[in-house]
C-alpha atoms as a PDB file:
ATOM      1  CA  UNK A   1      23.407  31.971  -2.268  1.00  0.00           C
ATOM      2  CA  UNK A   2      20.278  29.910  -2.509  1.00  0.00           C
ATOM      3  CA  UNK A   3      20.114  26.687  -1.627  1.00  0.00           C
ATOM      4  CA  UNK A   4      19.391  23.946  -4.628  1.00  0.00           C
ATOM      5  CA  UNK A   5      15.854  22.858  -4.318  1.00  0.00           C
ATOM      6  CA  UNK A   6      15.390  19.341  -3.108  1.00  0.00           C
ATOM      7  CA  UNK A   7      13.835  17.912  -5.853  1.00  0.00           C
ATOM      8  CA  UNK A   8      13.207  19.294  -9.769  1.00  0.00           C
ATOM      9  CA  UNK A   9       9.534  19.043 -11.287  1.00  0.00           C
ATOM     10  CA  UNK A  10       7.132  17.904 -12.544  1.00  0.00           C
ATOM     11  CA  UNK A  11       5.898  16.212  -9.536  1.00  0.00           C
ATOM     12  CA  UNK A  12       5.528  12.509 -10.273  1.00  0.00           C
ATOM     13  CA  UNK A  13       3.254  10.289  -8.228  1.00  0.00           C
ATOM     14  CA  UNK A  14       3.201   6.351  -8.597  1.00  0.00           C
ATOM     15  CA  UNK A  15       0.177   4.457  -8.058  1.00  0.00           C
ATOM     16  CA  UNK A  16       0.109   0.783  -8.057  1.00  0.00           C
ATOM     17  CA  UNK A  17      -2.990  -1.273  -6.591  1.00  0.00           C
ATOM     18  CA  UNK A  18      -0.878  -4.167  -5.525  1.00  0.00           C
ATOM     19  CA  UNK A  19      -0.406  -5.369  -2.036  1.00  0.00           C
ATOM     20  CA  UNK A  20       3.155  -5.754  -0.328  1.00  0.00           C
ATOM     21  CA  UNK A  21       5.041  -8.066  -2.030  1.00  0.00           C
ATOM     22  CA  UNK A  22       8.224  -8.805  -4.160  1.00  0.00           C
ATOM     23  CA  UNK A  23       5.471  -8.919  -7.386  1.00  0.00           C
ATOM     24  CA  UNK A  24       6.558  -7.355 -10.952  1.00  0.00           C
ATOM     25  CA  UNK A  25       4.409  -4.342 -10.342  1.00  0.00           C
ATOM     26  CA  UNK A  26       6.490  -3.365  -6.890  1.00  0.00           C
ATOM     27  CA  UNK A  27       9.427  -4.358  -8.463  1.00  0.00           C
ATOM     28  CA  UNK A  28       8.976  -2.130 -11.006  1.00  0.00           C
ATOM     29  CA  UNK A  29       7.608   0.723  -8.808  1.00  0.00           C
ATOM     30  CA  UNK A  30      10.631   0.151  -6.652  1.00  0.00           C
ATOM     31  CA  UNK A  31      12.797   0.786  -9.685  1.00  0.00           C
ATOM     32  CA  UNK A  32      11.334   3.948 -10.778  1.00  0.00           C
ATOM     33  CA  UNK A  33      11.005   5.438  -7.558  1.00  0.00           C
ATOM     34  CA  UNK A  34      14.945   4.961  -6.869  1.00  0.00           C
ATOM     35  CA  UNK A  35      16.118   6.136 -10.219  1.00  0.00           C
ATOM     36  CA  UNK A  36      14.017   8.967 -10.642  1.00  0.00           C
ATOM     37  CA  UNK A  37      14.525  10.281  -7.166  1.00  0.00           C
ATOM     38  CA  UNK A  38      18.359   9.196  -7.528  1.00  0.00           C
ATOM     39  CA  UNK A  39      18.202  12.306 -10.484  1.00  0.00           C
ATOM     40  CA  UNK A  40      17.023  14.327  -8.481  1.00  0.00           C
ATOM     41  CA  UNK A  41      13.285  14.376  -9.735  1.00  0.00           C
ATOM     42  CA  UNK A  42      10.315  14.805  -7.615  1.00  0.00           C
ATOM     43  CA  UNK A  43       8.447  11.150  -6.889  1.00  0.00           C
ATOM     44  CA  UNK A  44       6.506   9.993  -4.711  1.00  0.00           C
ATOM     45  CA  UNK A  45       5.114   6.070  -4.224  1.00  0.00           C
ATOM     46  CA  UNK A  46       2.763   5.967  -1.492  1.00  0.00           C
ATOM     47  CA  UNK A  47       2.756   2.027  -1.664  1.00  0.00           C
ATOM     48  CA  UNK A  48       6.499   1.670  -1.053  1.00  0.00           C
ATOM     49  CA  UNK A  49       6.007   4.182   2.213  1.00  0.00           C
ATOM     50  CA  UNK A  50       3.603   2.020   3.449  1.00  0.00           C
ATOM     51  CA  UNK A  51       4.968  -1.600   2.862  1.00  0.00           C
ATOM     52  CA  UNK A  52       8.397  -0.891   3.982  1.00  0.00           C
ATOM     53  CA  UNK A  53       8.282  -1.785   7.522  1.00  0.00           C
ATOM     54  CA  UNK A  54       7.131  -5.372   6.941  1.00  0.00           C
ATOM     55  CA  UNK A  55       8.987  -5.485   3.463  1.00  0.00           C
ATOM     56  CA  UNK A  56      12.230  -4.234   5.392  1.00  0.00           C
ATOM     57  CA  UNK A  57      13.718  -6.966   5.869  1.00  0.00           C
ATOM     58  CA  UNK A  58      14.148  -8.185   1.820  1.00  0.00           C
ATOM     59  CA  UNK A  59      15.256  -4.686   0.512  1.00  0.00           C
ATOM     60  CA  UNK A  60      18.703  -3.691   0.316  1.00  0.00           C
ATOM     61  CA  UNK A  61      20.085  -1.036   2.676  1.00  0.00           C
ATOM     62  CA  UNK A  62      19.441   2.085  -0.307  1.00  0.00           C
ATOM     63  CA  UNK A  63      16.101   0.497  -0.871  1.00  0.00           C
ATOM     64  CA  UNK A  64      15.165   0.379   2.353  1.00  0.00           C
ATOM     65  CA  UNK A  65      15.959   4.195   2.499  1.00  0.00           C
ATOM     66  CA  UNK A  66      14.424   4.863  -0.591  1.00  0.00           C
ATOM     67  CA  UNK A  67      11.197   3.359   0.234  1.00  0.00           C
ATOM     68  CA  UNK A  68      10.912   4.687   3.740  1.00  0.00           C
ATOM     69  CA  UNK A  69      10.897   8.532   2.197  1.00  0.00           C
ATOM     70  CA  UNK A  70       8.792   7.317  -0.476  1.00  0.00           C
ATOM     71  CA  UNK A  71       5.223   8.933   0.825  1.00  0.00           C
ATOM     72  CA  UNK A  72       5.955  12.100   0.073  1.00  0.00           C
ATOM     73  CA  UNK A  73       7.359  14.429  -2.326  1.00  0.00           C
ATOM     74  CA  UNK A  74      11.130  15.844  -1.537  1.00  0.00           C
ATOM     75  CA  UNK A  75       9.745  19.199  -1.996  1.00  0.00           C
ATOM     76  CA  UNK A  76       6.652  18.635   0.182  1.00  0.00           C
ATOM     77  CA  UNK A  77       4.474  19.690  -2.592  1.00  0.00           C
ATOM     78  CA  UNK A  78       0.776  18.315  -2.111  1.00  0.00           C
ATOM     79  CA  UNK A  79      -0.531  17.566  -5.943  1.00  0.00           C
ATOM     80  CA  UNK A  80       1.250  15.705  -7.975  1.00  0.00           C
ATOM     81  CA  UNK A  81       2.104  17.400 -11.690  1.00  0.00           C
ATOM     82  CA  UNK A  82       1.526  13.663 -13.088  1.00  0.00           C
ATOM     83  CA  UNK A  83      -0.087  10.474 -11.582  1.00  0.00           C
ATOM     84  CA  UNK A  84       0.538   7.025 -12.958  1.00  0.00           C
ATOM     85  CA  UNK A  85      -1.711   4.229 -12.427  1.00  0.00           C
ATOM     86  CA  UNK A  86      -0.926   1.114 -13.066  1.00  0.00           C
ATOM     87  CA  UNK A  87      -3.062  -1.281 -15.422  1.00  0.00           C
ATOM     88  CA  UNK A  88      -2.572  -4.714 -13.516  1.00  0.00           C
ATOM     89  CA  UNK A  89      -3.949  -6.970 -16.542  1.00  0.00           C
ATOM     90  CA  UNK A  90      -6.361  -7.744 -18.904  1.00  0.00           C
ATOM     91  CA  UNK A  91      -8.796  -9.417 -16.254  1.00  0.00           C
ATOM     92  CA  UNK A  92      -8.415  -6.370 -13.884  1.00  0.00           C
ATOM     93  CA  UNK A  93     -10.587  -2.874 -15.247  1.00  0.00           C
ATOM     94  CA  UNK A  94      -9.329   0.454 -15.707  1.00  0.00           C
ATOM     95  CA  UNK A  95      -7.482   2.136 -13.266  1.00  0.00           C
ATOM     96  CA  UNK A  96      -8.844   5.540 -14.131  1.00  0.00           C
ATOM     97  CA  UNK A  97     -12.093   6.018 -14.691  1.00  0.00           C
ATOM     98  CA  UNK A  98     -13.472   8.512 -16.537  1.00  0.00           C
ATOM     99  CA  UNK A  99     -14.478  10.973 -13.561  1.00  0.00           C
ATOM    100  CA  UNK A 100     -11.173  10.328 -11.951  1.00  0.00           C
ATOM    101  CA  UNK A 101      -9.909  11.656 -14.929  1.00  0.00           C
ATOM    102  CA  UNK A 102     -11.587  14.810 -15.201  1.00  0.00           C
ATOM    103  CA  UNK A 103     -10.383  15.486 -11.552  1.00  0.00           C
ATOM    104  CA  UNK A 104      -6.989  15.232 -11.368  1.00  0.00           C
ATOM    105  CA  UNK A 105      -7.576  17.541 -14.398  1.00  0.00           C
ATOM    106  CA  UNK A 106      -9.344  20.260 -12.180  1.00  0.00           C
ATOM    107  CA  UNK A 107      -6.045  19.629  -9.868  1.00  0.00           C
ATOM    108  CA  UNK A 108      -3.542  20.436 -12.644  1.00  0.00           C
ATOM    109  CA  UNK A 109      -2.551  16.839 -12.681  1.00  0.00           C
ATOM    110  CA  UNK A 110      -1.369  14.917 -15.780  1.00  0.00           C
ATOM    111  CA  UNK A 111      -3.246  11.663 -15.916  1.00  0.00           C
ATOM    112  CA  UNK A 112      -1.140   8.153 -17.267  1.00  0.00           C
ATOM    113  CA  UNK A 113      -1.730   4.755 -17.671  1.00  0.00           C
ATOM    114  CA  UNK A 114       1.129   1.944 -17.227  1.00  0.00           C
ATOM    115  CA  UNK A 115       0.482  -0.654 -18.980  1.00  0.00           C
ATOM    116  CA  UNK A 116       2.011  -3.511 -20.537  1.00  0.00           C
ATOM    117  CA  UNK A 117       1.148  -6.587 -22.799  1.00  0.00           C
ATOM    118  CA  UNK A 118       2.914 -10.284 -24.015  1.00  0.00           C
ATOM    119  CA  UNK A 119      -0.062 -10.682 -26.688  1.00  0.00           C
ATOM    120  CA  UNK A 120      -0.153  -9.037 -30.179  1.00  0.00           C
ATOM    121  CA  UNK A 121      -3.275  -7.100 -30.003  1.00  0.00           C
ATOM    122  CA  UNK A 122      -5.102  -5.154 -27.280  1.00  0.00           C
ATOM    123  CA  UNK A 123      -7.799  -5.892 -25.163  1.00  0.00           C
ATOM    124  CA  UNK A 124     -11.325  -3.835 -25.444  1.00  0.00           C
ATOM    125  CA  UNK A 125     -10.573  -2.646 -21.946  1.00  0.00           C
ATOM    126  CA  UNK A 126      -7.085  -1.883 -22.166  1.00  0.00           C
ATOM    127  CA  UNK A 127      -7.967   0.273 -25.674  1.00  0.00           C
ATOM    128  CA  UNK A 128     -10.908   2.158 -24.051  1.00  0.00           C
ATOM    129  CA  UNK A 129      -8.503   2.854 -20.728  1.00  0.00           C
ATOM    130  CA  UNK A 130      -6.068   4.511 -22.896  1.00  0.00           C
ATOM    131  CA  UNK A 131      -8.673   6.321 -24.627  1.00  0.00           C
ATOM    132  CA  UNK A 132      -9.190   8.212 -21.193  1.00  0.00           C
ATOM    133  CA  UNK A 133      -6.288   8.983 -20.267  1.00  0.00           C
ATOM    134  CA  UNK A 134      -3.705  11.700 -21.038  1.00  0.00           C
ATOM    135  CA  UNK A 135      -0.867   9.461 -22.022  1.00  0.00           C
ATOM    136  CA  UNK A 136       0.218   5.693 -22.095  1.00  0.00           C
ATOM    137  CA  UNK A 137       3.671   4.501 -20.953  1.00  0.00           C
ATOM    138  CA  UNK A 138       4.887   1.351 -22.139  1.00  0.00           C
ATOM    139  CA  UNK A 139       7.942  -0.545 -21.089  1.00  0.00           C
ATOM    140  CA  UNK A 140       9.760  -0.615 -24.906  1.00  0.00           C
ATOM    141  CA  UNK A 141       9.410   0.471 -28.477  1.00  0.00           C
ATOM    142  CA  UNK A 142       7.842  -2.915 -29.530  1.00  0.00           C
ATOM    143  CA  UNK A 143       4.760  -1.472 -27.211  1.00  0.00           C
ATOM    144  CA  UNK A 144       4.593   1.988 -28.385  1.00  0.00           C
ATOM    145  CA  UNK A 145       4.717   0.714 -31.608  1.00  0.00           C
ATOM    146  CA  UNK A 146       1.980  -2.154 -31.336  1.00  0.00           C
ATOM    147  CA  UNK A 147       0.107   0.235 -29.000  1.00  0.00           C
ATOM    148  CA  UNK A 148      -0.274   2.884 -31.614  1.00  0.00           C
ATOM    149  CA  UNK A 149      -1.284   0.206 -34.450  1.00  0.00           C
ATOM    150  CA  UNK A 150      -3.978  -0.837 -32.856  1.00  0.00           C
ATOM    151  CA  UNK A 151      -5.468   2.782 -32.084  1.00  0.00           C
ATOM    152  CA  UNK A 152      -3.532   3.969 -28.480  1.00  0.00           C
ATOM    153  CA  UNK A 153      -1.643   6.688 -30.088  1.00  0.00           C
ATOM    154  CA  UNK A 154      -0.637   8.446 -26.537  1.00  0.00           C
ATOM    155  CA  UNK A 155       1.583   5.457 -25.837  1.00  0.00           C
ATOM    156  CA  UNK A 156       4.935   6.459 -25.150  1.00  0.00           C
ATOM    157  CA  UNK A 157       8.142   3.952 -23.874  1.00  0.00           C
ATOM    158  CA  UNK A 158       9.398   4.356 -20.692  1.00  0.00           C
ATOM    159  CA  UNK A 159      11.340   1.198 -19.673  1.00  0.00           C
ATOM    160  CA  UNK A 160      11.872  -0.745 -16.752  1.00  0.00           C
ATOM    161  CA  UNK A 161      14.503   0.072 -14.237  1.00  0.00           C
ATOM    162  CA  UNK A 162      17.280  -2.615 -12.776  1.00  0.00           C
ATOM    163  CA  UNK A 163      19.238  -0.806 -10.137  1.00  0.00           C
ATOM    164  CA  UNK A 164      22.810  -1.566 -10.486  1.00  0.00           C
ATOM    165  CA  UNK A 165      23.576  -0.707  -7.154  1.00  0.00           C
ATOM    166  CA  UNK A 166      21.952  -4.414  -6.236  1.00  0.00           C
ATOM    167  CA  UNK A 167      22.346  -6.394  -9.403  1.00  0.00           C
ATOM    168  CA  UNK A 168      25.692  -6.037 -10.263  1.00  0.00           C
ATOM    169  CA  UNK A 169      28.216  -8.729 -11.975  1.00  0.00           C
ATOM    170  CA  UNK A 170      30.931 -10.351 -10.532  1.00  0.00           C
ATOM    171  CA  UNK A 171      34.432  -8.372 -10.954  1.00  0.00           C
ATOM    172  CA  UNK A 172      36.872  -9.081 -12.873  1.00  0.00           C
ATOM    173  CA  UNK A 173      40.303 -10.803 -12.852  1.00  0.00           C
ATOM    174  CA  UNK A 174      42.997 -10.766 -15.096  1.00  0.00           C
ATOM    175  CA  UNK A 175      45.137 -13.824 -15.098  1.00  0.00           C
ATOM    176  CA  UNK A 176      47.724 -15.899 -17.744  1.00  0.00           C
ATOM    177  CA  UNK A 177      44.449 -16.525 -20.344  1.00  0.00           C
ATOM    178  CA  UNK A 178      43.262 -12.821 -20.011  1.00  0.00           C
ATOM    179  CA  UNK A 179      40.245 -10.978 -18.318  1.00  0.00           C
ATOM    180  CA  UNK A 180      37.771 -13.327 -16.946  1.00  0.00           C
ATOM    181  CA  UNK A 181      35.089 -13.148 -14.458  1.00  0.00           C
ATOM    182  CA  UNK A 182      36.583 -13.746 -10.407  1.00  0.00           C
ATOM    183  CA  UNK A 183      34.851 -16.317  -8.426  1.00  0.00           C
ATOM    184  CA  UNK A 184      35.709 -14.249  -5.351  1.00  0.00           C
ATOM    185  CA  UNK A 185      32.343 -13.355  -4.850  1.00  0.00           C
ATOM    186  CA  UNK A 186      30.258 -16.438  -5.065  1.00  0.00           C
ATOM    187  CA  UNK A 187      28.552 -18.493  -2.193  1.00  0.00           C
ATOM    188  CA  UNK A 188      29.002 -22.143  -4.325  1.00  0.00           C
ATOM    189  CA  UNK A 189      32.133 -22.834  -2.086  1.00  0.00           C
ATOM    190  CA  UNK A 190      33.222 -26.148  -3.352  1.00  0.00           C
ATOM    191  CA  UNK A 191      29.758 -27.028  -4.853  1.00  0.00           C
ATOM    192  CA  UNK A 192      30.696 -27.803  -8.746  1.00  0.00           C
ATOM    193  CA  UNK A 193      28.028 -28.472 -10.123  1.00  0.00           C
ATOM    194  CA  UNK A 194      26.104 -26.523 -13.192  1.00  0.00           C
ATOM    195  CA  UNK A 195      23.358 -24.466 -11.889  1.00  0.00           C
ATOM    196  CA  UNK A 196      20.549 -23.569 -14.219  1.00  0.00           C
ATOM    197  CA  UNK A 197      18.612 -21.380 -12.196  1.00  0.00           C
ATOM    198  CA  UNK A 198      14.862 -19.815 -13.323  1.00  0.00           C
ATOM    199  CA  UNK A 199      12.826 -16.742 -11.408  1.00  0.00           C
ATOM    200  CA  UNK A 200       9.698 -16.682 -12.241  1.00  0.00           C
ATOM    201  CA  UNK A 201       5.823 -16.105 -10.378  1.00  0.00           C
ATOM    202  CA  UNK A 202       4.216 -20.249 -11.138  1.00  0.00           C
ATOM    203  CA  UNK A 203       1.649 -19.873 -13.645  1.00  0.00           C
ATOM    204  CA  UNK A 204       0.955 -20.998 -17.280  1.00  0.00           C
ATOM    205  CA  UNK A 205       2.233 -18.322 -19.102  1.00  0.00           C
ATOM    206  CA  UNK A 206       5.655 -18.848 -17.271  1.00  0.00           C
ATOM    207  CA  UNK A 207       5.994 -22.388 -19.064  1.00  0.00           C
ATOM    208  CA  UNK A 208       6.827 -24.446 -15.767  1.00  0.00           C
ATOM    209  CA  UNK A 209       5.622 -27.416 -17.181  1.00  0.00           C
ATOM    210  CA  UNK A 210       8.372 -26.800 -20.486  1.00  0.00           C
ATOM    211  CA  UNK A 211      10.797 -26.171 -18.569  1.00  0.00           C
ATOM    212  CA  UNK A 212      10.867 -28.936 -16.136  1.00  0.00           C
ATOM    213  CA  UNK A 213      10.078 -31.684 -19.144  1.00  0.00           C
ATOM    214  CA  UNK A 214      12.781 -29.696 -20.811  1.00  0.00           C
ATOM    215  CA  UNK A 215      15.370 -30.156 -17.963  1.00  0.00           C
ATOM    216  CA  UNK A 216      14.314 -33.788 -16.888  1.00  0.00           C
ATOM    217  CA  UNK A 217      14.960 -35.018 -20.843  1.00  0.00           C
ATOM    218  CA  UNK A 218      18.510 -33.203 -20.939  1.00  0.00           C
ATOM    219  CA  UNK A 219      19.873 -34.502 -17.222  1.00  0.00           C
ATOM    220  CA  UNK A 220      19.502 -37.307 -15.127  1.00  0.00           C
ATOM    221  CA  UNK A 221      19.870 -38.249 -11.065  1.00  0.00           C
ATOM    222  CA  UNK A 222      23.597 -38.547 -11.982  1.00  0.00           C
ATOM    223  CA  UNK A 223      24.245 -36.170 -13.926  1.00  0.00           C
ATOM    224  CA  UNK A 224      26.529 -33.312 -11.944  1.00  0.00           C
ATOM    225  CA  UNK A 225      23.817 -30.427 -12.402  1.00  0.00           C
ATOM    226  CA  UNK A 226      21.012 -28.762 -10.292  1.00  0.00           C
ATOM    227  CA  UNK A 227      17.917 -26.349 -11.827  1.00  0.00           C
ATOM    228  CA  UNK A 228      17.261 -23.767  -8.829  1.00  0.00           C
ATOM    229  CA  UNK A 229      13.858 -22.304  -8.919  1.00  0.00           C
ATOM    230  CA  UNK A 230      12.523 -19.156  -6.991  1.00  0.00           C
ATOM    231  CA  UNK A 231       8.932 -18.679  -7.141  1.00  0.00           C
ATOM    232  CA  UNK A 232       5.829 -18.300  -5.831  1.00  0.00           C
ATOM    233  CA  UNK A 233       2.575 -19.622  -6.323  1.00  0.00           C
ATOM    234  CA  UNK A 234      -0.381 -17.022  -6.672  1.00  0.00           C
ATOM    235  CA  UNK A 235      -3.329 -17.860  -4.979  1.00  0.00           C
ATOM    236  CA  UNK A 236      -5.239 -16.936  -8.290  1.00  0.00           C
ATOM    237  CA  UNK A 237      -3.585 -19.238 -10.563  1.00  0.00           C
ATOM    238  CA  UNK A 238      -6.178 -21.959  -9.394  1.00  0.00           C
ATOM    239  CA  UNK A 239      -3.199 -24.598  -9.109  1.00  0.00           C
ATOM    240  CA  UNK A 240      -3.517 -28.015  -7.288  1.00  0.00           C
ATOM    241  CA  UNK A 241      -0.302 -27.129  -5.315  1.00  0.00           C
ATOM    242  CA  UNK A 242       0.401 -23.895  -2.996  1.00  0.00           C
ATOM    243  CA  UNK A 243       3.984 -24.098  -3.302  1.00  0.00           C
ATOM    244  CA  UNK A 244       7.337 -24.116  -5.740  1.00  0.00           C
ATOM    245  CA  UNK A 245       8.030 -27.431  -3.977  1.00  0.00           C
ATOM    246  CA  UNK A 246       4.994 -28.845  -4.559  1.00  0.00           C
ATOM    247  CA  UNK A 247       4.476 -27.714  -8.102  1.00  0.00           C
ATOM    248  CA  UNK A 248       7.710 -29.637  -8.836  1.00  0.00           C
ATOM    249  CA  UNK A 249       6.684 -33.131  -7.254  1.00  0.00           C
ATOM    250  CA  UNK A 250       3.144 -32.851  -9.319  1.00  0.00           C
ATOM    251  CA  UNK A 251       4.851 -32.143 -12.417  1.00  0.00           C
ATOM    252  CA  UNK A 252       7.539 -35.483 -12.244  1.00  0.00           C
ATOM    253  CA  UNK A 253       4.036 -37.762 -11.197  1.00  0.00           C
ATOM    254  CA  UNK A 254       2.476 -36.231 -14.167  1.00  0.00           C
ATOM    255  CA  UNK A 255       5.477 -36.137 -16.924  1.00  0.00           C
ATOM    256  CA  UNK A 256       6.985 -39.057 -16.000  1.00  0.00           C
ATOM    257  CA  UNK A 257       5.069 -41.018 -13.231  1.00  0.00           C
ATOM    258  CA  UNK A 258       8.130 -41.050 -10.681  1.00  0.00           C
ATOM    259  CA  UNK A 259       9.344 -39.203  -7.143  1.00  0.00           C
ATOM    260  CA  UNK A 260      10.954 -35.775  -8.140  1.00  0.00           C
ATOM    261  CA  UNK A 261      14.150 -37.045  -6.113  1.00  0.00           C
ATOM    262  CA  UNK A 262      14.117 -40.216  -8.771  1.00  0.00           C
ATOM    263  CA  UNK A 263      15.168 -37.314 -11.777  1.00  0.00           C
ATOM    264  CA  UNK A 264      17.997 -34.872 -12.051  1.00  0.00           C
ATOM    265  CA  UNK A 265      18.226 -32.484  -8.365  1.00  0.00           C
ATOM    266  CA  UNK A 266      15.970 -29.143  -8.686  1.00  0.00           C
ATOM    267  CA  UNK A 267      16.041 -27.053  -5.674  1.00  0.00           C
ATOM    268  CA  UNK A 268      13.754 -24.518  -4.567  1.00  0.00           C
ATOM    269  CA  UNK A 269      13.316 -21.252  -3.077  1.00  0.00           C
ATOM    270  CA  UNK A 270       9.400 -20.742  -1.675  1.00  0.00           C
ATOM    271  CA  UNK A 271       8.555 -16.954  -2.408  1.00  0.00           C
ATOM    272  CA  UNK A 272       9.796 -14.371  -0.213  1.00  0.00           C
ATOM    273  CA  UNK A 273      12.731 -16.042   0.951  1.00  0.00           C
ATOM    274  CA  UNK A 274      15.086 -14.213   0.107  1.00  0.00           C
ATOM    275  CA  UNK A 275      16.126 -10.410  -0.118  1.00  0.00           C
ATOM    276  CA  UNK A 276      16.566  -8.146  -2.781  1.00  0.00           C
ATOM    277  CA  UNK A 277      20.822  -8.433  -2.323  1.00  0.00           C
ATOM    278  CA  UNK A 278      20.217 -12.641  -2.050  1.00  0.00           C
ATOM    279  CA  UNK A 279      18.964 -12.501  -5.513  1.00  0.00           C
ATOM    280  CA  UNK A 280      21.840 -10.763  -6.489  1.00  0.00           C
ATOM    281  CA  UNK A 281      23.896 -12.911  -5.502  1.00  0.00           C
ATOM    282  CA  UNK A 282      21.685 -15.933  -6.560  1.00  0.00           C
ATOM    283  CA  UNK A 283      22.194 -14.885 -10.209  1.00  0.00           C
ATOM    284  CA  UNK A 284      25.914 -14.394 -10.357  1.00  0.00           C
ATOM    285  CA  UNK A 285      26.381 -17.773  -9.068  1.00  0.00           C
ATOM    286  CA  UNK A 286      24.139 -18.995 -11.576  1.00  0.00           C
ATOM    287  CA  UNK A 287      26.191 -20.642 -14.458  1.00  0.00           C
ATOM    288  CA  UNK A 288      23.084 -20.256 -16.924  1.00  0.00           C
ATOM    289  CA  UNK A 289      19.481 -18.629 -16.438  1.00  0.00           C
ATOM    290  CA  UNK A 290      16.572 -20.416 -18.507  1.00  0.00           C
ATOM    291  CA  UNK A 291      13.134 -19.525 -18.941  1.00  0.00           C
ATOM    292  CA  UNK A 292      10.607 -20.744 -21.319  1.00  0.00           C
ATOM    293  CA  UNK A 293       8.054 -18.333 -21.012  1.00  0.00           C
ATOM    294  CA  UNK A 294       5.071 -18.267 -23.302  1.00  0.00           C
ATOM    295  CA  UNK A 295       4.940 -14.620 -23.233  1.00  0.00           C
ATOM    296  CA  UNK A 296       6.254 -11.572 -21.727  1.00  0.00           C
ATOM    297  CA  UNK A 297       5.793  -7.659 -21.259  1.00  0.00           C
ATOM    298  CA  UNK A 298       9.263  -7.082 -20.614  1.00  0.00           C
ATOM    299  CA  UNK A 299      10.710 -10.401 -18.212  1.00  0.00           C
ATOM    300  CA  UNK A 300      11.991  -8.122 -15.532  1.00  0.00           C
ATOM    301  CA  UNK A 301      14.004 -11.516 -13.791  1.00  0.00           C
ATOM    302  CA  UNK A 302      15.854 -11.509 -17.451  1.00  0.00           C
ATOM    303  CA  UNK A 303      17.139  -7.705 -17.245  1.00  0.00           C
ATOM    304  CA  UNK A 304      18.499  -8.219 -13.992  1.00  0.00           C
ATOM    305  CA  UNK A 305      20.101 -11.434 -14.535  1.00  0.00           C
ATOM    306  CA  UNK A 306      22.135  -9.944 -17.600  1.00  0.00           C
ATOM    307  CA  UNK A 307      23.003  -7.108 -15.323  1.00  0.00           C
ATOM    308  CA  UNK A 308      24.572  -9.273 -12.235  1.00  0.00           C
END
């Protein structure tokens, strides 16, 4: 009897033009690349092969094996059936060009755009990019449907991926006042305060600014609470600070003209440290997750917070 192939077609490769960190876009790729190979489909993500050794150390153990096989297809097939690029924002140009287009076509190769958008209309470049190519994927049905209104009418919805294997909720217990969730698994020891916590990348659009003004009105210095914040701050965002730390001290000066330690306690956690299973664990012993953002294509931080 034959043995099952390793990996069912089409062949699916998985460009994205971002370097190696924890951004949306690797996220994301991440995601895909663990649930589609999970079911058995043939993917490959060249930029996960290649970032795992220095990104080793953040990733859980099955993404850490996921992303180490990631460079090539399971089959060993050469061409992929299907490439996706991914469109990295309005300010950034096409990812296939026109030529690029016509030669994955002499390769047999399906050619797709990812893309994604907060705003209610399309950009110029974004329309003439899916003009080119084959197909558009779109994280949800509110995209394929604005996508198509506006003139993209290749635009399919292919979500976002959480992998439940790392976000995951706490168990449950079942005790004198019925089912309810077991604090077994948190870290908080015998810390009782409410924690708000927020994940998000520190830039306009995020609402930083809202949500700190937001936080500072509600609580005070003695009130029993904490907001923990995990970000990073993109050297592109043109900010006067480089760090989450920072960013908070700038915005208690500028809201309310005092020391950050003089309002109610935020904490935060600078970029990159912490791993993949940390921020598990960071949102089930969250007692509330809050984030006023001024947009978003699909808020990846929120899908994986309802999951844990």
């Amino acid at each position: 009897e034959d043995a099952p192939p390793p990996c069912v077609g089409p062949a699916i490769e998985l460009t994205v033009g971002v370097g190696c960190d924890f951004s949306g876009f690797f996220t994301e790729a991440l995601g895909l690349q663990s649930a589609l190979s999970a079911s058995g489909v043939c993917v490959r993500t060249p930029m996960l092969s290649r970032c795992e050794p220095q990104m080793r150390s953040g990733l859980s153990t099955i993404e850490r094996a996921v992303a180490s096989k990631a460079g090539a297809f399971a089959n060993a097939q050469l061409n992929p059936d299907v490439e996706v690029r991914w469109h990295l924002g309005e300010s950034w140009g096409c990812p296939w060009e026109p030529q690029a287009v016509r030669a994955a076509e002499g390769k047999g190769t399906v050619a797709v755009l990812r893309s994604m958008t907060e705003k209610d209309r399309l950009s110029p470049v974004l329309l003439a990019c899916c003009g080119v190519v084959h197909e558009t994927w779109v994280p949800t049905e509110w995209h394929r449907k604005l996508y198509h209104h506006h003139g993209c009418k290749n635009a399919r919805a292919l979500p976002e991926v959480v992998d439940s294997s790392v976000f995951r909720p706490k168990p449950f217990r079942v005790g004198p006042a019925g089912r309810s969730r077991s604090s077994s698994s948190s870290s908080r020891g015998n810390d009782h305060r409410t924690f708000f916590l927020s994940v998000f990348q520190w830039q306009a659009r995020k609402g930083p600014d809202a949500l700190l003004q937001a936080y500072w009105q509600a609580f005070t210095k003695f009130d029993n609470v904490v907001l923990r914040i995990r970000s990073r701050v993109p050297g592109w965002a043109g900010l006067p600070f480089a760090t989450a730390r920072e960013g908070v001290e700038h915005y208690a000066q500028q809201l309310y003209r005092k020391d950050a330690q003089q309002l109610a306690a935020v904490e935060t956690i600078e970029g990159e440290e912490m791993t993949r299973d940390g921020m598990s664990q960071l949102f089930r012993d969250a007692d509330a997750f809050v984030l006023p953002s001024r947009g978003e294509g699909w808020c990846l931080p929120c899908a994986e917070v309802m999951a844990s």
